[in-house]
Protein backbone atom coordinates (compact mmCIF):
# COMPACT_ATOMS: atom_id res chain seq x y z
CA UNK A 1 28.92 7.30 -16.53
CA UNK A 2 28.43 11.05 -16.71
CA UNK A 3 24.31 12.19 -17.05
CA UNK A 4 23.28 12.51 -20.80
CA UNK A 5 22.61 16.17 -21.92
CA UNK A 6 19.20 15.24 -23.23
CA UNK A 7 16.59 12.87 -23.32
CA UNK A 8 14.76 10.66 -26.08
CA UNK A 9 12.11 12.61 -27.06
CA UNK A 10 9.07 11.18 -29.81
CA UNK A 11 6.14 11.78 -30.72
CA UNK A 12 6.38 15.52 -28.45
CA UNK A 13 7.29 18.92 -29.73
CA UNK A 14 9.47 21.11 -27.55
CA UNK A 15 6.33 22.87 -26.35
CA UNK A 16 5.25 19.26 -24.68
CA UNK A 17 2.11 18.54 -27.16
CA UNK A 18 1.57 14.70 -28.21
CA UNK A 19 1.85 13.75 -31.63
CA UNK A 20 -1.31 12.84 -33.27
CA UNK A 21 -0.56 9.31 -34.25
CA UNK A 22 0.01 7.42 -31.08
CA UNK A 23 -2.13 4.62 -30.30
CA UNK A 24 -2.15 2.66 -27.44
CA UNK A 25 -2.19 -1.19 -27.82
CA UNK A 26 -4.56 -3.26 -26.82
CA UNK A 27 -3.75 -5.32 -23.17
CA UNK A 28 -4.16 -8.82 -25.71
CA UNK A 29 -1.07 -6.82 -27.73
CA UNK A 30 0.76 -6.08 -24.52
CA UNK A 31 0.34 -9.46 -23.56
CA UNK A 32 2.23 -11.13 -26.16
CA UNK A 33 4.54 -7.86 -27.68
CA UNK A 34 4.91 -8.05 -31.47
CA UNK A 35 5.40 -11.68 -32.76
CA UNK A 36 7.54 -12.73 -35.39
CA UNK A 37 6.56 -14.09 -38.47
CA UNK A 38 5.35 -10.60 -40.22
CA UNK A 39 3.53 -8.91 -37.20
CA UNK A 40 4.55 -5.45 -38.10
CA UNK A 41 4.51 -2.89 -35.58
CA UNK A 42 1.96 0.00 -36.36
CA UNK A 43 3.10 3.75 -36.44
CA UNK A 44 0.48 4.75 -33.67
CA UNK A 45 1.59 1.75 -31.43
CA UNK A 46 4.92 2.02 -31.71
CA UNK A 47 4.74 5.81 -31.18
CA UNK A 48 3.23 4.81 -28.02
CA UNK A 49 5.69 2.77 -26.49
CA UNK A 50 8.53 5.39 -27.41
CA UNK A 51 6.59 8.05 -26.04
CA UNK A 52 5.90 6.03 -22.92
CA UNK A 53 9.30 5.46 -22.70
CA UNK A 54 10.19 9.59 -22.98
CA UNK A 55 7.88 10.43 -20.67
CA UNK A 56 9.74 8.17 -17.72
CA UNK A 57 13.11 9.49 -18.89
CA UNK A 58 11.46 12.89 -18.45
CA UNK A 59 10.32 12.65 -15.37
CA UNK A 60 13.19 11.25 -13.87
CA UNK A 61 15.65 14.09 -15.99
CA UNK A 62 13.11 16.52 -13.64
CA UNK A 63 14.50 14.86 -10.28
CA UNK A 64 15.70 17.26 -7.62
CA UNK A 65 18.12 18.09 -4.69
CA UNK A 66 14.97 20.32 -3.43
CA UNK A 67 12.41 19.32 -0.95
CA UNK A 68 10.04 19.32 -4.11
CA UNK A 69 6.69 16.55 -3.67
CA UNK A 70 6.44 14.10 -6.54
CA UNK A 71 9.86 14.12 -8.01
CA UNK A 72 12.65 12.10 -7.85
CA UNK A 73 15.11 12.45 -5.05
CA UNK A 74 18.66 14.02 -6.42
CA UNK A 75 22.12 14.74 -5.01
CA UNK A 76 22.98 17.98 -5.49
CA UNK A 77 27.51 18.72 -6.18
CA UNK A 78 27.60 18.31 -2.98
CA UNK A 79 26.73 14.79 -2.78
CA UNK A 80 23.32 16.15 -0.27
CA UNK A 81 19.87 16.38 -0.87
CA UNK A 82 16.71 17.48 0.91
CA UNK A 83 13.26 16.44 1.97
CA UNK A 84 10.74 17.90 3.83
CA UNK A 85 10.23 17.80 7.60
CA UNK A 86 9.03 14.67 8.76
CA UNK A 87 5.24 14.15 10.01
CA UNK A 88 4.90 10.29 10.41
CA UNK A 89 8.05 7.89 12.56
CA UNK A 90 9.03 6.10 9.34
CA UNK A 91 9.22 9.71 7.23
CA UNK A 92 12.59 10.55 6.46
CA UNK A 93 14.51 12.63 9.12
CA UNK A 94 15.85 16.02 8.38
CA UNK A 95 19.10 17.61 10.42
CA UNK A 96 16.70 20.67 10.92
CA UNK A 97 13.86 18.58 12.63
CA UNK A 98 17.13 16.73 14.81
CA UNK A 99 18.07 20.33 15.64
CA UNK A 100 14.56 21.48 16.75
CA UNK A 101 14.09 17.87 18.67
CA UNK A 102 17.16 18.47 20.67
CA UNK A 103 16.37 21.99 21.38
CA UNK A 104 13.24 21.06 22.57
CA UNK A 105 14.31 18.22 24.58
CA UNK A 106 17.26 20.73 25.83
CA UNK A 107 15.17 23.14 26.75
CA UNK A 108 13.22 21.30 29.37
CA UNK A 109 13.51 21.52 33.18
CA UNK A 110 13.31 17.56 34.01
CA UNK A 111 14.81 15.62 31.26
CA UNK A 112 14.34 12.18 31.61
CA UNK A 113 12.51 12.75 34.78
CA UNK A 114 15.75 14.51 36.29
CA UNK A 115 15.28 16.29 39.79
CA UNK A 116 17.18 18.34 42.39
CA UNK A 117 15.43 16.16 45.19
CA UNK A 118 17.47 12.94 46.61
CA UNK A 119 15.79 10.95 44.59
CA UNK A 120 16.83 7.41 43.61
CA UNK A 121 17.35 6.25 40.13
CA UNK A 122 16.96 9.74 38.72
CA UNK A 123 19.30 11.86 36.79
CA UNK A 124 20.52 14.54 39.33
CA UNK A 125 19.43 18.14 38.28
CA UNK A 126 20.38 21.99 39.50
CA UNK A 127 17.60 23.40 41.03
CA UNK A 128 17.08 27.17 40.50
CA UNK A 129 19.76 28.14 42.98
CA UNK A 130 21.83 25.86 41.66
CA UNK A 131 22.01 23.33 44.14
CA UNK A 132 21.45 19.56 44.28
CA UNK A 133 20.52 17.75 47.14
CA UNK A 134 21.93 13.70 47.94
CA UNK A 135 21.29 11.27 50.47
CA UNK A 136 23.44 10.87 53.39
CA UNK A 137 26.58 9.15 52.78
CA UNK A 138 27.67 5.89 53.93
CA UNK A 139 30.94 4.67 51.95
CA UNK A 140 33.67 6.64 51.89
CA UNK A 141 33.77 7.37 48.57
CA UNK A 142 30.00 8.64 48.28
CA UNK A 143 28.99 12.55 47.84
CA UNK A 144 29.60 14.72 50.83
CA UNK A 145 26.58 16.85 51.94
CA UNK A 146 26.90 20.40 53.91
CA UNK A 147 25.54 18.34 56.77
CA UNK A 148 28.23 15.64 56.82
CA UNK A 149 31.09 18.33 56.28
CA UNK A 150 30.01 21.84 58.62
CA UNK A 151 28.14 18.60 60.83
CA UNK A 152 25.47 19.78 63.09
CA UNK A 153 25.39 23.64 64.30
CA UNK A 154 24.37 25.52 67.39
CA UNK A 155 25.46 28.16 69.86
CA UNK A 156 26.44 28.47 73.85
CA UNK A 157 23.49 28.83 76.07
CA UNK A 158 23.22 31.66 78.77
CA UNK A 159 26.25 32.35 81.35
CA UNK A 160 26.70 34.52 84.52
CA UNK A 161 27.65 38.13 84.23
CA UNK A 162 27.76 38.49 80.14
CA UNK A 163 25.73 40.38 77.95
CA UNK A 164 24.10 38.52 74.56
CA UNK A 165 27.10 37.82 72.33
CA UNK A 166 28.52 39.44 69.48
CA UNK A 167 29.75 36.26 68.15
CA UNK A 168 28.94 32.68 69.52
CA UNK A 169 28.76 29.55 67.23
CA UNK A 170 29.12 25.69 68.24
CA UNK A 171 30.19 23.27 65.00
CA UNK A 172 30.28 19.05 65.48
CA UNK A 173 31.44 17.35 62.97
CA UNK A 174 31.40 13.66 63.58
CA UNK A 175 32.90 13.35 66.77
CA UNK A 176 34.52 16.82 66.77
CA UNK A 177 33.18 19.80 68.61
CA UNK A 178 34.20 23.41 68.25
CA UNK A 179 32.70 26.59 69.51
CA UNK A 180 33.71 30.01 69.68
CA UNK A 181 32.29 32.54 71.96
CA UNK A 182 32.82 36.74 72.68
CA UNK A 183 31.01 38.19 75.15
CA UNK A 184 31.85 41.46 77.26
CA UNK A 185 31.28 41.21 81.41
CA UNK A 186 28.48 43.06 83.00
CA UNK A 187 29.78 42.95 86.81
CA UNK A 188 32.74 41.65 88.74
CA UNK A 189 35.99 41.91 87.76
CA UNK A 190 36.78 38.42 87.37
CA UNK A 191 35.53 35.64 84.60
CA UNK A 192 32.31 34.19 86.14
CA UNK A 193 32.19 30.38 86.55
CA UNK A 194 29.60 29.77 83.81
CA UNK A 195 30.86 30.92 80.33
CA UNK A 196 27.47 29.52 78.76
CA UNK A 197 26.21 25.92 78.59
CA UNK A 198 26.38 23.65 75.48
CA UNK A 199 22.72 22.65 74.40
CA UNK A 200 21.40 18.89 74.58
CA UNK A 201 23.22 17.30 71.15
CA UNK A 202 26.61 18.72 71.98
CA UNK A 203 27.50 17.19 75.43
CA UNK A 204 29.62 14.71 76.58
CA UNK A 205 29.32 11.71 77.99
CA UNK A 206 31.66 12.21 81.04
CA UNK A 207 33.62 15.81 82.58
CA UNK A 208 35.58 16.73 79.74
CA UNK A 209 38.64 18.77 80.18
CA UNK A 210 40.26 20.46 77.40
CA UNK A 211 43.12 23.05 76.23
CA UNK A 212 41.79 26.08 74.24
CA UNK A 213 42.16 29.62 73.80
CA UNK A 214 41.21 32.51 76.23
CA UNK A 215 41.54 36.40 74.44
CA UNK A 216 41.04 39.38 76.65
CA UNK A 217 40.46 42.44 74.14
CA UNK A 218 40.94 45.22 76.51
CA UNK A 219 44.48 43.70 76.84
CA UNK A 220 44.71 42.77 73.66
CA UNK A 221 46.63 39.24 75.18
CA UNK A 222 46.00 35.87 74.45
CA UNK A 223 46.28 32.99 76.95
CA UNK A 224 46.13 28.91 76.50
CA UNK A 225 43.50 28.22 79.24
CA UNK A 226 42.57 24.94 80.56
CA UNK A 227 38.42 24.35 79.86
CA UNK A 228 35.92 22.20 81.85
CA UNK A 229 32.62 20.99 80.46
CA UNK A 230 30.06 19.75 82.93
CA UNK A 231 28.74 16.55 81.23
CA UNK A 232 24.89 16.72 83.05
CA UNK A 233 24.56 21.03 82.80
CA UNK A 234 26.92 21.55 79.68
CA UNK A 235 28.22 24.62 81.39
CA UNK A 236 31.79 25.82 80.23
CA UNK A 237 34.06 26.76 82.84
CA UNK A 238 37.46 27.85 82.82
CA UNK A 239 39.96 25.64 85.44
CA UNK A 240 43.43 28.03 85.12
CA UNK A 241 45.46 29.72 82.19
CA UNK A 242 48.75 29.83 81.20
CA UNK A 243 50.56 33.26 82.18
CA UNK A 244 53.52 33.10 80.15
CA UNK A 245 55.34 33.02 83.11
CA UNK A 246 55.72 30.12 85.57
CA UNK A 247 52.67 27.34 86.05
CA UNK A 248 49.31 27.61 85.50
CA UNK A 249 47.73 30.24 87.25
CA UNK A 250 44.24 30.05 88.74
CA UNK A 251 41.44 31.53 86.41
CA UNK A 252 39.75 33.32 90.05
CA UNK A 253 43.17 35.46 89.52
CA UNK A 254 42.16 36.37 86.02
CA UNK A 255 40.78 40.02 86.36
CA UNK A 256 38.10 41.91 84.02
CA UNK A 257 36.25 45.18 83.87
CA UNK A 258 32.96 45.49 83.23
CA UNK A 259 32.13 45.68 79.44
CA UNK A 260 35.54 44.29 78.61
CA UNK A 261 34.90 41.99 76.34
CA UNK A 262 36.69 38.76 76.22
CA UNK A 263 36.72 35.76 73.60
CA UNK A 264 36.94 32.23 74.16
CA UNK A 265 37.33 29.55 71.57
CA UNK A 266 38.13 25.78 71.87
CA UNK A 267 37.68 22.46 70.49
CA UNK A 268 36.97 18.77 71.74
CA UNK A 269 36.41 14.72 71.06
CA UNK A 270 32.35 13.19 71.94
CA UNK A 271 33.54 9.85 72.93
């Protein structure tokens, strides 16, 4: 049923002023209504109840799609309507206050008591580097850390005949240990017997002996060389390298000059 274009009006003019003859029955009158048997309305009474009656109809005609107070709630062609704000939890929500709520709320630093610390039980949050820190894993399928991946880092200790390194790093990862070293010789011309000593942390348990690599720059050559750890000192040694050319040959034979600068670089298993 479509809206009707206008509404019952009595005992008003257009300009909204009440007719003179409207009375208001008495609450003995409203108890009972008009009986039958010859109880006749009165003008004035019945003026009043019609009027009454407008006056709803009005008021309702005046309803709104706006957030207007006092009026009644209407859909506008659109099938929406509006209402102000809430103030109180059981007010009426608005998509405006939603929108400011979750701004808010996204806007914060430690939602839900989020944190970049290891924390349990928390939501886990970027600090402001952008990082994130976890607990150590223990299953296999658990978050990796930079600890548990790089492992545990270092560098050679002193040696005999070299000058501070350029480069000189030590990685263990689990049971893995690599290092790389490049120093340049200070006297002699041969490769002293300490290359530098791995600090406490890094050392095996027993002598280990090991392939890696052995780079003289000044020759620009590269030999597979045969390392020795000392498990008590950690000093790196090297035992012989390969020529190219026939078997092993004894590292004493290896020759340097001084400030040549020579790289070594290997990897082996803690047991």
């Amino acid at each position: 049923m479509a809206k009707p274009a206008s509404v019952p009006r009595w005992a008003e003019t257009v300009g909204g002023a009440a007719a003179a003859n409207i009375v208001e029955p008495n609450e003995g009158k409203k108890d009972i209504g008009y009986d039958t048997g010859g109880d006749i309305p009165t003008s004035g009474g019945l003026n009043w109840i019609l009027r009454t009656l407008y006056s709803w109809v009005k008021w309702i005609n005046a309803g709104t799609s706006a957030a207007t107070a006092s009026t009644v709630m209407e859909r506008d062609a659109s099938g929406r309507t509006k209402t102000a704000d809430p103030a109180a939890d059981t007010d009426v929500d608005t998509q405006g206050a939603r929108n400011t709520s979750i701004g808010t709320h996204n806007a914060v630093t430690n939602p839900h008591s989020a944190t970049s610390a290891a924390t349990a039980d928390r939501i886990m949050l970027r600090d402001a580097a952008g990082r994130a820190k976890v607990a150590a894993p223990a299953a296999s399928d658990d978050i990796a850390r930079l600890d548990s991946v790089d492992g545990t880092a270092g560098v050679l200790g002193a040696s005999d005949g070299w000058t501070l390194p350029t480069a000189n790093w030590i990685r263990k990862v689990g049971k893995v240990v690599t290092f790389y070293v490049e120093r340049a010789a200070t006297t002699g011309t041969h490769l002293p017997s300490n290359l530098g000593a791995f600090p406490a942390g890094f050392l095996p348990a027993d002598y280990v002996q090991f392939l890696g690599h052995l780079y003289d720059a000044s020759a620009t050559a590269n030999y597979v060389a045969l390392f020795r750890i000392h498990a008590i000192t950690g000093v790196l040694s090297i035992e012989n390298y390969d020529t190219g050319v026939g078997p092993l040959a004894a590292i004493a034979g290896f020759t340097i000059a001084t400030g040549d600068t020579v790289r070594v670089s290997g990897s082996f298993l803690i047991p």
